[in-house]
C-alpha atoms as a PDB file:
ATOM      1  CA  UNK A   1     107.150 129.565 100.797  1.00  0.00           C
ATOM      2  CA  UNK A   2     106.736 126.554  98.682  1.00  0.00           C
ATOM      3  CA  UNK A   3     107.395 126.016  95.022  1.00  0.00           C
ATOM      4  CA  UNK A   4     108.350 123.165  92.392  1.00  0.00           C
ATOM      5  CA  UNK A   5     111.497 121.729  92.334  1.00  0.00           C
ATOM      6  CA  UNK A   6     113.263 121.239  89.044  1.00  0.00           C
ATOM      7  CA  UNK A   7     116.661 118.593  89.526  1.00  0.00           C
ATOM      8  CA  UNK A   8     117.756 118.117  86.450  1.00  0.00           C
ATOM      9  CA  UNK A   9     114.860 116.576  84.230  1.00  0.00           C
ATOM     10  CA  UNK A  10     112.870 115.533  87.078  1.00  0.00           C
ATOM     11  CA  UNK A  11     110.178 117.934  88.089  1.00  0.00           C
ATOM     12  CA  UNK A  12     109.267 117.715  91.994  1.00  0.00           C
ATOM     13  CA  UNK A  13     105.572 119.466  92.399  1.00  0.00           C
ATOM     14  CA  UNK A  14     107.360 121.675  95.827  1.00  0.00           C
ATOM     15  CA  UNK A  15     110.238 121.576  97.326  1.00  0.00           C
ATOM     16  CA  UNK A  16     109.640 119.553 100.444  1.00  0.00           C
ATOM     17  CA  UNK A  17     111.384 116.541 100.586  1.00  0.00           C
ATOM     18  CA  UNK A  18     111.930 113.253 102.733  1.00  0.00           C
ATOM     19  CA  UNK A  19     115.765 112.394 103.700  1.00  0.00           C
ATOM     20  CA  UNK A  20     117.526 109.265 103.531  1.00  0.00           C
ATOM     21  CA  UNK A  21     118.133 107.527 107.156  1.00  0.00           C
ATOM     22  CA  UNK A  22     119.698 104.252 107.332  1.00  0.00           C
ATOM     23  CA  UNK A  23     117.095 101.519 108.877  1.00  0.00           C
ATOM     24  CA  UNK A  24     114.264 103.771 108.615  1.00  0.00           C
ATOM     25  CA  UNK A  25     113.659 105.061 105.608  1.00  0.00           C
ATOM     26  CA  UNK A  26     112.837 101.625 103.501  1.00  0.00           C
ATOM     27  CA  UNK A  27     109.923 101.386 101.494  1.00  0.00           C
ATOM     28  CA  UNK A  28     107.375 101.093 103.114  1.00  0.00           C
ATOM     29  CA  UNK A  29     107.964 104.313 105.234  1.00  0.00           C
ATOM     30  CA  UNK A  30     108.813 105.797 102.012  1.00  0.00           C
ATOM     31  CA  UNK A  31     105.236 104.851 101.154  1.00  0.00           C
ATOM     32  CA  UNK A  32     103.939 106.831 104.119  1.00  0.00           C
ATOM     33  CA  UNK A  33     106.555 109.764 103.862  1.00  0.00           C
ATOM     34  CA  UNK A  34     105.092 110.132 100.134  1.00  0.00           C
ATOM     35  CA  UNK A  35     101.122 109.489 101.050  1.00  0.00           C
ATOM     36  CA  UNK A  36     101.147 112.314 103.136  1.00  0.00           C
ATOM     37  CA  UNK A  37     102.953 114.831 101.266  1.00  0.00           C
ATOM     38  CA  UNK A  38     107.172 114.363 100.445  1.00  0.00           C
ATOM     39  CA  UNK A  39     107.527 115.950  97.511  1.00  0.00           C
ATOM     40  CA  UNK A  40     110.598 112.967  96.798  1.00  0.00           C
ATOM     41  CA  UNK A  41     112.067 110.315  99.151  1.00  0.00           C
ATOM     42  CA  UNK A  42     115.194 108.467  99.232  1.00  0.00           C
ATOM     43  CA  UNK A  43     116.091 105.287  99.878  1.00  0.00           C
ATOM     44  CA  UNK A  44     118.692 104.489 102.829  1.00  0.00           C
ATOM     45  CA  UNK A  45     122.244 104.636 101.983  1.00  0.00           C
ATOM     46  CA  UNK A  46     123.149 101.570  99.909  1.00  0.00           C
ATOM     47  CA  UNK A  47     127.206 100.009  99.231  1.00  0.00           C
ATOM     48  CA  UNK A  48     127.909 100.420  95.984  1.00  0.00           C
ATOM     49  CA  UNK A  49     130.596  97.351  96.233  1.00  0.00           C
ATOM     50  CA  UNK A  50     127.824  95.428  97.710  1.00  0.00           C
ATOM     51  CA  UNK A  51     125.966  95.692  94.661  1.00  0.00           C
ATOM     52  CA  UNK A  52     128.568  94.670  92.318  1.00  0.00           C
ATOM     53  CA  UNK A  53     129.066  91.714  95.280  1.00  0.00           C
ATOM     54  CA  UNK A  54     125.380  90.968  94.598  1.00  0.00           C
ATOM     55  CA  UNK A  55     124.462  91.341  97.846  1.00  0.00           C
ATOM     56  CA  UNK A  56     120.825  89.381  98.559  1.00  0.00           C
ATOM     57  CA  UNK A  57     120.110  92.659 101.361  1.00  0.00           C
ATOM     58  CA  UNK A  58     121.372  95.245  98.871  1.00  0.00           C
ATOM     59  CA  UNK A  59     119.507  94.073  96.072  1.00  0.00           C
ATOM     60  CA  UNK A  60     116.127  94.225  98.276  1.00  0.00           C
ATOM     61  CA  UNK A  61     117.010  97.750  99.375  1.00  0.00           C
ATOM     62  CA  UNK A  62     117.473  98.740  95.407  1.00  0.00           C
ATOM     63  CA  UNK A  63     113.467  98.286  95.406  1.00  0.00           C
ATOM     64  CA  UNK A  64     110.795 100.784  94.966  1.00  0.00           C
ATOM     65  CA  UNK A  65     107.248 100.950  94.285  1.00  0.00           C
ATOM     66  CA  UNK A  66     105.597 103.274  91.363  1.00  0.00           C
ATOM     67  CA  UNK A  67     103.284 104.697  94.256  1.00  0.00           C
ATOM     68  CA  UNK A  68     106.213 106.139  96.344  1.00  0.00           C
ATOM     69  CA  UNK A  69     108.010 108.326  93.112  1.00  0.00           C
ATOM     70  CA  UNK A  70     109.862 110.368  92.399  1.00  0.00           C
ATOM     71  CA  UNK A  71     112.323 108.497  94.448  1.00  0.00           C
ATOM     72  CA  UNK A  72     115.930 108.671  94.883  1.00  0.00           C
ATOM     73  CA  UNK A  73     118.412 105.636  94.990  1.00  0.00           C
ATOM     74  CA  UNK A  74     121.090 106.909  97.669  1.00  0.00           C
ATOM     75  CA  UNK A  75     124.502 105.094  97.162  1.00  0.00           C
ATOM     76  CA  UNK A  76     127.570 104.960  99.056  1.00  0.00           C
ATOM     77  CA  UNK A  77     131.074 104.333  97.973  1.00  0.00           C
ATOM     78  CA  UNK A  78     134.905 105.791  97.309  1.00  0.00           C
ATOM     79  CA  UNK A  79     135.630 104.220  94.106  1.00  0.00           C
ATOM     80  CA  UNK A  80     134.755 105.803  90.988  1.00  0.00           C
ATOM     81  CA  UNK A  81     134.836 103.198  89.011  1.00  0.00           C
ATOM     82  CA  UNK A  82     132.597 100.836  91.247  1.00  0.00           C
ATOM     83  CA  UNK A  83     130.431 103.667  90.880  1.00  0.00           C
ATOM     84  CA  UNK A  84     129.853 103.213  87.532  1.00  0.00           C
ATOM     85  CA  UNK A  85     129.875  99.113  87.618  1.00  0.00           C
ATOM     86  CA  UNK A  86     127.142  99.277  90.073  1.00  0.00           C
ATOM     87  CA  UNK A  87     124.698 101.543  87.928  1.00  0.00           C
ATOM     88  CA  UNK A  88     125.418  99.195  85.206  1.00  0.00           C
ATOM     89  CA  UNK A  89     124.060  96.478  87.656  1.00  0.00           C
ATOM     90  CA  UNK A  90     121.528  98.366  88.965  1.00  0.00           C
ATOM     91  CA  UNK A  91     120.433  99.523  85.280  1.00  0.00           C
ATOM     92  CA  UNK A  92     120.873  95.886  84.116  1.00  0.00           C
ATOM     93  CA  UNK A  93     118.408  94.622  86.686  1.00  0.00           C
ATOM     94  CA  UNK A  94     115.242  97.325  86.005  1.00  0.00           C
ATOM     95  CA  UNK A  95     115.470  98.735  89.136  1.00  0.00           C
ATOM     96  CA  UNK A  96     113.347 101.907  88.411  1.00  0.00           C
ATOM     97  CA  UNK A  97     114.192 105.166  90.213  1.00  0.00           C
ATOM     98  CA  UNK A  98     114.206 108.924  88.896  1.00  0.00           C
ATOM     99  CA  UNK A  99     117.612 110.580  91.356  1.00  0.00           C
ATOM    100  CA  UNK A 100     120.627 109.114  91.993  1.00  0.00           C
ATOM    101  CA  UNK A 101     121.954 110.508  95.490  1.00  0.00           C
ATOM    102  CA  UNK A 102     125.652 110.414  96.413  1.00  0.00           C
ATOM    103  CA  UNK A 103     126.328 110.263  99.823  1.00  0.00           C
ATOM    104  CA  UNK A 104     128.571 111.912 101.141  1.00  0.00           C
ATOM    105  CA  UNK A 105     127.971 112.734 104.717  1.00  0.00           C
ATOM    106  CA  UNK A 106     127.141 109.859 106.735  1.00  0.00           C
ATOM    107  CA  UNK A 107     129.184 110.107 109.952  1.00  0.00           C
ATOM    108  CA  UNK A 108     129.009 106.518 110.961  1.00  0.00           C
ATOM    109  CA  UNK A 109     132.658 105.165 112.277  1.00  0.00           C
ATOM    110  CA  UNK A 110     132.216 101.771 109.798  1.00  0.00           C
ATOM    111  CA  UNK A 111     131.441 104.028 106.587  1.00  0.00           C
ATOM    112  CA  UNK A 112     133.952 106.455 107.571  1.00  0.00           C
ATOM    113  CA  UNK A 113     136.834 104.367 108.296  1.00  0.00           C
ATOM    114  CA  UNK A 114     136.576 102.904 104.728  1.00  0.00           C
ATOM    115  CA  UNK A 115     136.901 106.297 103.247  1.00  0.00           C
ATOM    116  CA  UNK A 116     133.477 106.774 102.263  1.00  0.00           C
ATOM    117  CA  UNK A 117     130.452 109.038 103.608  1.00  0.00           C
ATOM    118  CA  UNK A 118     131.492 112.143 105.286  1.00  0.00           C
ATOM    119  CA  UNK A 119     135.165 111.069 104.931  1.00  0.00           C
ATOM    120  CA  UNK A 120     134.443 112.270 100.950  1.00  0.00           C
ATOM    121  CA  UNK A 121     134.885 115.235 101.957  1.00  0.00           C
ATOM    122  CA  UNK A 122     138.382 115.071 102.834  1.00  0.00           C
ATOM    123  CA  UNK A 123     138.983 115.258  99.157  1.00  0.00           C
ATOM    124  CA  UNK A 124     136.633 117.103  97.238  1.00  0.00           C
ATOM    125  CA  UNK A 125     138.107 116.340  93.972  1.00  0.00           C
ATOM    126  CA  UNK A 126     137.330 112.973  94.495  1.00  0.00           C
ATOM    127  CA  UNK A 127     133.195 114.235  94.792  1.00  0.00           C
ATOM    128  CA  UNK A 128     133.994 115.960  91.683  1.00  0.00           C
ATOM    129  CA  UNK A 129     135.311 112.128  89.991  1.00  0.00           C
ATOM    130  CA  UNK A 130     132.359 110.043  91.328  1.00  0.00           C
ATOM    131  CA  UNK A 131     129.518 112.437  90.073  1.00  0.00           C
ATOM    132  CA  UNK A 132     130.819 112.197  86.911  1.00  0.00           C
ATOM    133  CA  UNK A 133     131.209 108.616  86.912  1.00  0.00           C
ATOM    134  CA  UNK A 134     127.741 108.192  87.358  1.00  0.00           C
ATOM    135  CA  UNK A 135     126.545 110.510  84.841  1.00  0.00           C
ATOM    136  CA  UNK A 136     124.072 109.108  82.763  1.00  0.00           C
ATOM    137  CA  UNK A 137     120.199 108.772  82.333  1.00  0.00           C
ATOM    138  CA  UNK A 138     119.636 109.885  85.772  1.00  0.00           C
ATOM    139  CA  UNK A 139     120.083 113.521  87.423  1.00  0.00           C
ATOM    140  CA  UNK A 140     122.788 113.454  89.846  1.00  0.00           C
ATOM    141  CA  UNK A 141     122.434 114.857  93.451  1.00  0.00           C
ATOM    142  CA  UNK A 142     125.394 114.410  96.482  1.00  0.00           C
ATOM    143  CA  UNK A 143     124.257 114.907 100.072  1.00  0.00           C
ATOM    144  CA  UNK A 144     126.857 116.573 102.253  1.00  0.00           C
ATOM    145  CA  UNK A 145     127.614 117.988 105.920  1.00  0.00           C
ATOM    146  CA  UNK A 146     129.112 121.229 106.783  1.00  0.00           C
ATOM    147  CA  UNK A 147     132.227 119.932 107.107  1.00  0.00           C
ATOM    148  CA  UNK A 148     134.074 116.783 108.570  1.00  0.00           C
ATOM    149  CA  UNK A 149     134.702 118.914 111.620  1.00  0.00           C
ATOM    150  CA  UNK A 150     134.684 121.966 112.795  1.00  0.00           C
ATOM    151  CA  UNK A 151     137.885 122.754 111.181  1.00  0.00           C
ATOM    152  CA  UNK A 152     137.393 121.942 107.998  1.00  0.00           C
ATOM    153  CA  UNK A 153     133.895 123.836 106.895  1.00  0.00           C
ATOM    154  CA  UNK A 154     134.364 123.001 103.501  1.00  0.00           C
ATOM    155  CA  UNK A 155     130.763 123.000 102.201  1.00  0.00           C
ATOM    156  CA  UNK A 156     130.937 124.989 100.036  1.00  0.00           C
ATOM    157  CA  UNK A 157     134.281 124.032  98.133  1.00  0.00           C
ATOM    158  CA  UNK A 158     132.804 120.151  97.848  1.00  0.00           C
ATOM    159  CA  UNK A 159     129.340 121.421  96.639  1.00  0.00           C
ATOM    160  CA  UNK A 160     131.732 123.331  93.635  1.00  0.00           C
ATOM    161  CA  UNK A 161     133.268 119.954  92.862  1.00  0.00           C
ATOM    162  CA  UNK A 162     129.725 118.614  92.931  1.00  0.00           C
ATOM    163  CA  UNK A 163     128.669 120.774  90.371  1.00  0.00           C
ATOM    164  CA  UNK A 164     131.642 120.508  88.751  1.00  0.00           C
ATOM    165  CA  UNK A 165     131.069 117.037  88.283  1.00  0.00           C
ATOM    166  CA  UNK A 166     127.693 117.325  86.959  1.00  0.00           C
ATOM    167  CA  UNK A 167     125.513 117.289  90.059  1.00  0.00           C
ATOM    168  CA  UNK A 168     121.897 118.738  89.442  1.00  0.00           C
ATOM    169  CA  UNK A 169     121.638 119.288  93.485  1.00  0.00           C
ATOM    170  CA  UNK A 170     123.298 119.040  96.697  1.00  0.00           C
ATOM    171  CA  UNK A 171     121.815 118.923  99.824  1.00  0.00           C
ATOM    172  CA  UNK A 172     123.657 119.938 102.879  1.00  0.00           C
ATOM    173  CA  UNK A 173     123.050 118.907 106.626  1.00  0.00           C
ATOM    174  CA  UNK A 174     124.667 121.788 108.350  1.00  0.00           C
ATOM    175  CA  UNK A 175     126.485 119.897 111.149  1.00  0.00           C
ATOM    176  CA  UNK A 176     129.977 118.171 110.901  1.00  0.00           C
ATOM    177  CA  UNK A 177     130.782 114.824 111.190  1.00  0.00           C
ATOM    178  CA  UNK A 178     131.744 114.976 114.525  1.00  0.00           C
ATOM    179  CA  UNK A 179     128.528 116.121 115.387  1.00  0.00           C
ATOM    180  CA  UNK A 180     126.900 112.902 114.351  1.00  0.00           C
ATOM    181  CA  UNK A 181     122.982 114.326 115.447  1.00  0.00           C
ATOM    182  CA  UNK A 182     124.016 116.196 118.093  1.00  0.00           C
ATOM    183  CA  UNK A 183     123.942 119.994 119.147  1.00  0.00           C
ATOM    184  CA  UNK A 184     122.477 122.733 116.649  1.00  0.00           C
ATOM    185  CA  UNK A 185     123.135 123.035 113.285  1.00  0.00           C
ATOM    186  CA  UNK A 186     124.443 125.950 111.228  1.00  0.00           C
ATOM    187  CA  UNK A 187     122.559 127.450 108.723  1.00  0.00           C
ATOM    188  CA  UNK A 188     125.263 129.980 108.004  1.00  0.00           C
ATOM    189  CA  UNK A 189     126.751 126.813 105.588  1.00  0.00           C
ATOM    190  CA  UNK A 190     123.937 126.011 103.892  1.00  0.00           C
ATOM    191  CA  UNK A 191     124.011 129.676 103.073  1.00  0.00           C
ATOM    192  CA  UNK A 192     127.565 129.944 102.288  1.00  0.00           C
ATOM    193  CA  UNK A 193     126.318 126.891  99.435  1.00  0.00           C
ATOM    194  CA  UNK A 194     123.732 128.729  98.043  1.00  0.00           C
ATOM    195  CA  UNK A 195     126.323 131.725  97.502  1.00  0.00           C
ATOM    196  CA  UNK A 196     128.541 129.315  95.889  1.00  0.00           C
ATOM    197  CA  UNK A 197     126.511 127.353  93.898  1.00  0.00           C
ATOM    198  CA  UNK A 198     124.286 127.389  90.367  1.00  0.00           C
ATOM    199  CA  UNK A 199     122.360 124.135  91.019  1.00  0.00           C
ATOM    200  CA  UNK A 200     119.567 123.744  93.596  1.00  0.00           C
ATOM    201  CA  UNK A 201     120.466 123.667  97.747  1.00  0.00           C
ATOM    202  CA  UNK A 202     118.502 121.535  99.594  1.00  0.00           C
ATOM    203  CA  UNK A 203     118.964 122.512 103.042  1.00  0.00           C
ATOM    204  CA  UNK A 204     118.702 119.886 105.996  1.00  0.00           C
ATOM    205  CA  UNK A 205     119.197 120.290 109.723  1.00  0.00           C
ATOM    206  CA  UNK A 206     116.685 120.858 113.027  1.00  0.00           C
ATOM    207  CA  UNK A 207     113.255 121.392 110.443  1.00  0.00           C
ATOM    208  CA  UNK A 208     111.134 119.819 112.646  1.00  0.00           C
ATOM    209  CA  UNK A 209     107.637 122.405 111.383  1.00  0.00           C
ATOM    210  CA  UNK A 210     106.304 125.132 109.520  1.00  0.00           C
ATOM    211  CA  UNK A 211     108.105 127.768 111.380  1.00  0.00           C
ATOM    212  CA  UNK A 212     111.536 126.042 111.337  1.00  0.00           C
ATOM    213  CA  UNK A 213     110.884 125.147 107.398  1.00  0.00           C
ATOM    214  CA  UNK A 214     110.435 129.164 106.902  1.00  0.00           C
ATOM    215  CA  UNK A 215     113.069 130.269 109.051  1.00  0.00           C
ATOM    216  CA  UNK A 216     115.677 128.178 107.309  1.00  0.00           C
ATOM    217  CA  UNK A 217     114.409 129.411 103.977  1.00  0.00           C
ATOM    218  CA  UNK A 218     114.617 133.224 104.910  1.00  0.00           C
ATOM    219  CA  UNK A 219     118.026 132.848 106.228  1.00  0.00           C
ATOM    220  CA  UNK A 220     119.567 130.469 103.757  1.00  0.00           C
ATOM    221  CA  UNK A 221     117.806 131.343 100.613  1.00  0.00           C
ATOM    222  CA  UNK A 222     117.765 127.380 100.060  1.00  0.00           C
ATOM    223  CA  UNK A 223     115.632 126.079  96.725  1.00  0.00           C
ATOM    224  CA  UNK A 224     114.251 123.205  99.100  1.00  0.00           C
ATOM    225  CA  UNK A 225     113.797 121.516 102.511  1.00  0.00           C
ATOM    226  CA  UNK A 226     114.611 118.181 103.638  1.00  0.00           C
ATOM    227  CA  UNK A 227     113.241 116.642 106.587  1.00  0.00           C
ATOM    228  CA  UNK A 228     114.329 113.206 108.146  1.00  0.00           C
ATOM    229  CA  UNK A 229     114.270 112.663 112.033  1.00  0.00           C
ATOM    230  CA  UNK A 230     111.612 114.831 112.263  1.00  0.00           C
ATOM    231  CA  UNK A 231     109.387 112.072 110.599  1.00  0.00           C
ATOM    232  CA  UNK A 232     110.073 109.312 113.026  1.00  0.00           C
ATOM    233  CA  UNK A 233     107.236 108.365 113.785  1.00  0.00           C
ATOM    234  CA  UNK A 234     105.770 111.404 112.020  1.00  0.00           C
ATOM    235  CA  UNK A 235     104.949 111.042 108.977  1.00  0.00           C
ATOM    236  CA  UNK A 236     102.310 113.781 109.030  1.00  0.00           C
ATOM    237  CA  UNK A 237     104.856 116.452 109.576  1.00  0.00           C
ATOM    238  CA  UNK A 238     105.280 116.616 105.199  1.00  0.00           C
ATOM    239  CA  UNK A 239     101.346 117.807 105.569  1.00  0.00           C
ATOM    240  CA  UNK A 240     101.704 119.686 108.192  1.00  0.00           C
ATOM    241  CA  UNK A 241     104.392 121.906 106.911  1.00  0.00           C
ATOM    242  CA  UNK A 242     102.994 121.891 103.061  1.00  0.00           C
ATOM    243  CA  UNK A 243      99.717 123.405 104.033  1.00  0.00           C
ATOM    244  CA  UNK A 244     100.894 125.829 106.968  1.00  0.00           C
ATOM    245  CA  UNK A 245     103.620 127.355 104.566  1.00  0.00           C
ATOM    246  CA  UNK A 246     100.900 127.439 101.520  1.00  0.00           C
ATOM    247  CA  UNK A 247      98.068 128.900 103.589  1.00  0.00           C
ATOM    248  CA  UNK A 248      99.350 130.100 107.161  1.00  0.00           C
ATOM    249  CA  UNK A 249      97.135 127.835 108.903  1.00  0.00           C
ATOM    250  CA  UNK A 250      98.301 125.261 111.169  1.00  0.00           C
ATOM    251  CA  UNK A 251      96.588 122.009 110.914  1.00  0.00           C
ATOM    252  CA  UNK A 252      95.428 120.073 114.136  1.00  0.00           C
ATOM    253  CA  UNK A 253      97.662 117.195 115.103  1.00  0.00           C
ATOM    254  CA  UNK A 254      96.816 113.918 114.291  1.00  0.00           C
ATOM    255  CA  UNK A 255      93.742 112.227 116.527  1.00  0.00           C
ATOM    256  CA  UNK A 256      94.866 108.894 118.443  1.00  0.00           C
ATOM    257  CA  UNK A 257      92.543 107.181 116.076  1.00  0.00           C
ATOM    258  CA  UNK A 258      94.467 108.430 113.549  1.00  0.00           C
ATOM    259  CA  UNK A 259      97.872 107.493 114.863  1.00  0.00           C
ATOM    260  CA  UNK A 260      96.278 103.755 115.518  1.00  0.00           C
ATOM    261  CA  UNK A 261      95.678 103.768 111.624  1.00  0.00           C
ATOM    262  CA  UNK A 262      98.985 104.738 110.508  1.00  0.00           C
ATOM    263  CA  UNK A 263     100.800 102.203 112.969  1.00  0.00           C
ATOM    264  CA  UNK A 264      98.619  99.609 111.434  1.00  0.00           C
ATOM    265  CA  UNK A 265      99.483 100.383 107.753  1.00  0.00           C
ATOM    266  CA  UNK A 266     102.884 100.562 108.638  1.00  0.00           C
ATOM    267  CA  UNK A 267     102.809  96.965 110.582  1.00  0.00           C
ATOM    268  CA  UNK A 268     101.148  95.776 107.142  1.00  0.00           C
ATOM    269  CA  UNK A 269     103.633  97.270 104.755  1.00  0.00           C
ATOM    270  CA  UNK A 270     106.592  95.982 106.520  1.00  0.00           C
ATOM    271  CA  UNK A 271     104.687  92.356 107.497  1.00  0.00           C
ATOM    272  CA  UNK A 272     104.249  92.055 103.682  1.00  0.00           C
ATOM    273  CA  UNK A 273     107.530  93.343 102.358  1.00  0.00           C
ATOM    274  CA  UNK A 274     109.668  91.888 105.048  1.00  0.00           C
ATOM    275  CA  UNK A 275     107.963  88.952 106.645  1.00  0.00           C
ATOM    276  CA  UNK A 276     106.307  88.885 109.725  1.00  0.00           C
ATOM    277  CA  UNK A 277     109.566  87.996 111.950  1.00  0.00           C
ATOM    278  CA  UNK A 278     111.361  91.286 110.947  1.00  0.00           C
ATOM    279  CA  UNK A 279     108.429  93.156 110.480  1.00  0.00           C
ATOM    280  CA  UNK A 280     107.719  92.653 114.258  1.00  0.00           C
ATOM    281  CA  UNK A 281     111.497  94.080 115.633  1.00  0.00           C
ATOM    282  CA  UNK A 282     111.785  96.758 113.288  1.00  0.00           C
ATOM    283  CA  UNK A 283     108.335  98.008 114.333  1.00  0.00           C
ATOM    284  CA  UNK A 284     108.914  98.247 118.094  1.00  0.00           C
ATOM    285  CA  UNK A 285     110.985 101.333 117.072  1.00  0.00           C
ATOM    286  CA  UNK A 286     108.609 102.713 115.605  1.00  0.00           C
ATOM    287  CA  UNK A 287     105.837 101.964 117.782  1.00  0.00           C
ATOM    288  CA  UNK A 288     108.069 103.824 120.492  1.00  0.00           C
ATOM    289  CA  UNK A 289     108.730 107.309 117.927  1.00  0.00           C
ATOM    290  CA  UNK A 290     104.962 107.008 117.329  1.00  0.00           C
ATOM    291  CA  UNK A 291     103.736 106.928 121.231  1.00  0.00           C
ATOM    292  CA  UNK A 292     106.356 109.420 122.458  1.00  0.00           C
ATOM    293  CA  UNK A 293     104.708 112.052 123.913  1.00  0.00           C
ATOM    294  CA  UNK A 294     101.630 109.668 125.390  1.00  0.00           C
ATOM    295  CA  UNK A 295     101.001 108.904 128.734  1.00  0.00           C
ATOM    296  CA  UNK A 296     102.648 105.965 129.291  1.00  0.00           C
ATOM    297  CA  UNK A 297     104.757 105.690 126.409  1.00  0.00           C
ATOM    298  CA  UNK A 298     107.687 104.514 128.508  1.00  0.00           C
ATOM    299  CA  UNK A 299     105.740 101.283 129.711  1.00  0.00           C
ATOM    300  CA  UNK A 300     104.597 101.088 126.348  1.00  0.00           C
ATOM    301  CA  UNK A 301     108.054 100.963 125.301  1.00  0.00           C
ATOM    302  CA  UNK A 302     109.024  98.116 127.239  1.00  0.00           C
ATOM    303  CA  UNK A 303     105.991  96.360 127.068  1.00  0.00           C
ATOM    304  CA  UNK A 304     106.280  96.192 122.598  1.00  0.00           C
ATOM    305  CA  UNK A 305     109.549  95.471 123.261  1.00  0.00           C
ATOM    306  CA  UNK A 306     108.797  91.944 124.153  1.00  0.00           C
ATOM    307  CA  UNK A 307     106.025  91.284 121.064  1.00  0.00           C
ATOM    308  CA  UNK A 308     106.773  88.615 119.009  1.00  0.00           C
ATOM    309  CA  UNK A 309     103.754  88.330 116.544  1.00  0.00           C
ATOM    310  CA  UNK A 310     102.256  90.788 115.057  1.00  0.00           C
ATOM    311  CA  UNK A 311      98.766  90.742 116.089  1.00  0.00           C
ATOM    312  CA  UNK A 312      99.676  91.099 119.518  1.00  0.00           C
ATOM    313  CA  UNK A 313     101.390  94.032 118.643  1.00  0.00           C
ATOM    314  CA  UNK A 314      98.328  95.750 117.050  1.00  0.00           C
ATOM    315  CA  UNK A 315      95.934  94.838 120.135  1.00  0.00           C
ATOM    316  CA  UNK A 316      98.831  96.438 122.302  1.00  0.00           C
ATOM    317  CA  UNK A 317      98.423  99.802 120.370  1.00  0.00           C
ATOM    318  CA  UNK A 318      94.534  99.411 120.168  1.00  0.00           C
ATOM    319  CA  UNK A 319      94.540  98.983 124.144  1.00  0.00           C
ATOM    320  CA  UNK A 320      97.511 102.267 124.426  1.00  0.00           C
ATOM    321  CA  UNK A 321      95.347 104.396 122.071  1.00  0.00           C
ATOM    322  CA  UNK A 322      92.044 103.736 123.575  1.00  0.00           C
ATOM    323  CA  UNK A 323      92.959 104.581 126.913  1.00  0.00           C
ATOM    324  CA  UNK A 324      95.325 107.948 125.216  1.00  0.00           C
END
């Protein structure tokens, strides 16, 4: 059920992947996604006017770390042609990546209601102009949704334009816009791609395991998987998949020792990355995705929610996991 991945010149060794989410998937969950088993990861969605505005945030969002590759630089935009200034930018300053990911279904109001994200898919021409504005050293890739809503299931015709443009890949969350992350999404589309298409489909929608990985697979015929929310907290769930669809065997879920040690590494990363003062908020989200499930993990929620230093926060979770 698992295979290499070939987009454009860069060679993935299968075909599971990590997806872009915006204030979660930074570098040093990248780190994790990758250490236990993403085949690629992908940077949250970045402005492409920001860059060329030389935003201080943007720029430290543009970096990645050899250990993490093959990772993909996910930008946003509507404008050609800032498009192409930004990769000059982004070229100019050595940022290092090997995939350049077009977004093109985020189905936040702000992104929308400048014409970008899912909105691009109002106009698929205008997918088709942007991935060829940003042809160049680096394979191409756009990430849709099934549609902006339910009336418009247009997939399939904006994957076309994709490819049209260049695109080595598109990956396609199969729920509309309006959907945001809610209900169930439909396969059928991601399908319907893979019908249309030449290039590699990357499917994405409710592959949470093994089973859901294969199921999506048999009924979409989809060259790869991407899973996102399903990592929150999760980062095992790239092993767990890999091995059960290579060998059949499920592995056991991680111990609460071993949970402990991956809330730690992650405090690290982001302490030394981001400083202590954001480290400390940004992990009391994850603390809570990583504890779900516990006994407790409501009180446990409100309890990290009022940390302010980061030692505390790692006797907290030594005192939660001992007692798990």
């Amino acid at each position: 059920m698992t295979h290499p991945l070939e987009i454009g010149k860069v060679s993935l060794a299968h075909n599971i992947l990590f997806g872009p989410m915006a204030g979660i998937s930074d570098l040093p969950f990248r780190l994790l996604c990758h250490e236990m088993g993403a085949a690629c990861v992908c940077t949250e969605l970045i402005s492409a006017k920001a860059i060329t505005f030389k935003n201080r945030n943007t720029a430290a969002m543009l970096e990645t770390h050899p250990a993490e590759r093959p990772v993909a630089l996910q930008l946003f935009g509507h404008e050609p042609e800032i498009f192409t200034a930004a990769l000059r930018m982004i070229e100019a300053g050595g940022y290092d990546f090997d995939i350049l990911d077009i977004n093109a279904g985020c189905p936040v109001p702000k992104v929308v209601s400048n014409g970008e994200g899912s909105a691009l898919m109002k106009t698929p021409r205008l997918i088709e102009d942007i991935v060829r504005a940003c042809a160049g050293t680096h394979p191409v890739t756009v990430k849709l949704r099934s549609g902006f809503d339910p009336r418009h299931i247009n997939a399939a015709e904006c994957a076309l334009a994709a490819e049209a443009g260049g695109a080595a890949a598109v990956t396609v969350h199969a729920r509309t816009r309006d959907q945001m992350y809610a209900g169930t999404a439909d396969w059928s589309v991601i399908r319907a791609v893979k019908d249309a298409v030449k290039i590699p489909v990357i499917g994405n929608g409710d592959v949470t395991d093994a089973q859901s990985a294969k199921r999506m697979t048999e009924e979409t015929g989809c060259d790869g998987i991407m899973i996102a929310r399903a990592a929150q907290g999760n980062p095992w769930v790239f092993r767990e998949v890999l091995h059960e669809l290579q060998t059949g065997e499920a592995l056991p879920r991680p111990s609460a020792e071993e949970i402990l040690t991956m809330i730690v590494r992650h405090a690290d990363l982001l302490t030394q990355y981001k400083g202590e003062y954001v480290a400390v908020r940004e992990m009391r989200k994850h603390v809570a995705w990583y504890t779900a499930g516990f006994k407790g993990a409501a009180r446990m929620r409100d309890r990290v929610n009022l940390i302010e230093n980061m030692n505390e926060m790692k006797a907290l979770c030594a005192a939660f996991f001992r007692d798990a």
